[in-house]
Protein backbone atom coordinates (compact mmCIF):
# COMPACT_ATOMS: atom_id res chain seq x y z
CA UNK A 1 -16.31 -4.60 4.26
CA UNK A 2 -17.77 -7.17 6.30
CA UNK A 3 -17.50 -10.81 7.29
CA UNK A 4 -19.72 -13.41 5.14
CA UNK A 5 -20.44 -15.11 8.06
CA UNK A 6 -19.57 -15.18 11.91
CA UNK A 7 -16.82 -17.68 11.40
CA UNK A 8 -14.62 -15.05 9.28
CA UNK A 9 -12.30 -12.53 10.07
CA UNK A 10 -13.02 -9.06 8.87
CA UNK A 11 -10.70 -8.03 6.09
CA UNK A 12 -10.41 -4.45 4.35
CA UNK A 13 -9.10 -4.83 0.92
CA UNK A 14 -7.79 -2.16 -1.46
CA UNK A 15 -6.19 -2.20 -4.69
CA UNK A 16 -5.08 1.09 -6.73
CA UNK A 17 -3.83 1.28 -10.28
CA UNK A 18 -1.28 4.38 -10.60
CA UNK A 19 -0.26 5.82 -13.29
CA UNK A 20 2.09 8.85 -13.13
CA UNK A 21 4.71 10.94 -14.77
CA UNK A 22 7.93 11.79 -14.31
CA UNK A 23 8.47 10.29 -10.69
CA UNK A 24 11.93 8.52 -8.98
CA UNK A 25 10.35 6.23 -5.99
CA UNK A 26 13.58 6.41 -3.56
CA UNK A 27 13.66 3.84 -0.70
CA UNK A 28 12.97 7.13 1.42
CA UNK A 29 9.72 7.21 -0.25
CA UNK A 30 8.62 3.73 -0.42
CA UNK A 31 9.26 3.67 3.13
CA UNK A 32 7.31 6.75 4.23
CA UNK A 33 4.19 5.86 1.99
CA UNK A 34 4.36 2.21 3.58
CA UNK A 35 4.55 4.15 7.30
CA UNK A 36 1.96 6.48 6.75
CA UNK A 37 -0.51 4.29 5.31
CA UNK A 38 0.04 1.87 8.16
CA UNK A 39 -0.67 4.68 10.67
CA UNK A 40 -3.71 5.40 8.92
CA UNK A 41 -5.32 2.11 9.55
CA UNK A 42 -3.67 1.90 13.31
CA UNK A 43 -1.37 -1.12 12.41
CA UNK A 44 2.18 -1.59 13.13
CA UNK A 45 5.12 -2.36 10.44
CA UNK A 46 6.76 -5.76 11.14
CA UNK A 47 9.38 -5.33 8.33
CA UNK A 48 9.60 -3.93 5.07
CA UNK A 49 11.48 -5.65 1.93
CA UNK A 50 12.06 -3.17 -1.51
CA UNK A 51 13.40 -5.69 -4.29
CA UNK A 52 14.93 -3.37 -7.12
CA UNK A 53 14.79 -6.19 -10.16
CA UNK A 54 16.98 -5.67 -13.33
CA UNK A 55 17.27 -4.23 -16.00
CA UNK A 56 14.12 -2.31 -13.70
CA UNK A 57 10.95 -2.43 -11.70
CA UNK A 58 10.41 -2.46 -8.05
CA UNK A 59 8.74 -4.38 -5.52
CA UNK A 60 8.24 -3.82 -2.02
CA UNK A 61 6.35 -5.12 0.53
CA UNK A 62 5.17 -4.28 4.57
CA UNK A 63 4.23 -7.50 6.82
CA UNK A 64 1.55 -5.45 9.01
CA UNK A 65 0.59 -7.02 12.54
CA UNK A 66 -2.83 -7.45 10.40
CA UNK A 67 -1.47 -7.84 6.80
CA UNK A 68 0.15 -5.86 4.58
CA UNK A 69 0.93 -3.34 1.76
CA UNK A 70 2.63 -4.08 -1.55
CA UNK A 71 3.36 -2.21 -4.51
CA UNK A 72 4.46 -3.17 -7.80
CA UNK A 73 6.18 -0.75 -10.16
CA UNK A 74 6.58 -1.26 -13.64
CA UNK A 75 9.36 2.46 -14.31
CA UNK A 76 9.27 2.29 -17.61
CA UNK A 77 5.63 2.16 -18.20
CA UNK A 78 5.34 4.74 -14.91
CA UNK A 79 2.63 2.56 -13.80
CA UNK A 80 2.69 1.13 -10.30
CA UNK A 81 -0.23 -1.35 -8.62
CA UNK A 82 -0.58 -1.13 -5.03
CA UNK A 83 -2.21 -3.42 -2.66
CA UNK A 84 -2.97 -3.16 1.05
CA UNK A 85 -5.41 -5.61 3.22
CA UNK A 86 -5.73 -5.77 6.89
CA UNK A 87 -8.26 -7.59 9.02
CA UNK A 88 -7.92 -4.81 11.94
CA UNK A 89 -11.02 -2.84 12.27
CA UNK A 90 -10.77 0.79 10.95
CA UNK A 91 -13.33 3.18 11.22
CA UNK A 92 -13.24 4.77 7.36
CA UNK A 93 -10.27 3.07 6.50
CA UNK A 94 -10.99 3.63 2.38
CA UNK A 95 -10.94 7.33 3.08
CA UNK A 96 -7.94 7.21 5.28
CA UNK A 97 -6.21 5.23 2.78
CA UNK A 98 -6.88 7.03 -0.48
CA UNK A 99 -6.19 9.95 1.26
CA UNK A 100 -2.43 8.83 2.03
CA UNK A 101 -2.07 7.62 -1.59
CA UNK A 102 -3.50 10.96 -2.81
CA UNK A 103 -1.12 13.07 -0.97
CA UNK A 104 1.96 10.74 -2.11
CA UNK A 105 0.63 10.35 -5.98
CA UNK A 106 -0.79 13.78 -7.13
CA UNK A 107 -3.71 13.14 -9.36
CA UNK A 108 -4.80 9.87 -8.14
């Protein structure tokens, strides 16, 4: 990812889709996944929020020290949409990332 012009920060965006089966996301969870992926890109957790709506779904977000991460989770569709952008540079940060979602989400 690069800047369009000199005047612009650098930002690495990705999005994911997820669909699984069969899966509880704990606060546990959504907190380790949020950890690990911002270790992967070298960025530092300023706070994390999990909203648990009614009747269901989650949402919970990380305010990096260069972004964030979110993820949206629809339970009883098991689908889940994640989002993380950061303007820090990180050498193969797709990789990095997608291999911290892979090892949370089997099958991804």
């Amino acid at each position: 990812m690069g800047s369009l012009n000199n005047n612009e920060p650098n930002i690495f965006h990705l999005s994911a889709r997820i669909k699984y089966e069969n899966f509880v996301f704990s606060d546990d969870f959504i907190t380790n996944l949020f950890s690990d992926l911002a270790k992967a890109i070298n960025s530092k957790i300023i706070e994390t929020k999990i909203f648990r709506l009614k009747p269901q779904g989650i949402t919970a977000v990380s305010l990096l020290t260069e972004s964030h991460i979110n993820i949206h989770i629809w339970e009883e569709l098991n689908f889940a949409y994640f989002d993380l952008a950061t303007s820090a540079t990180v050498n193969k940060a797709e990789e990095k990332v997608r291999k911290v979602l892979k090892s949370y989400f089997k099958g991804i």
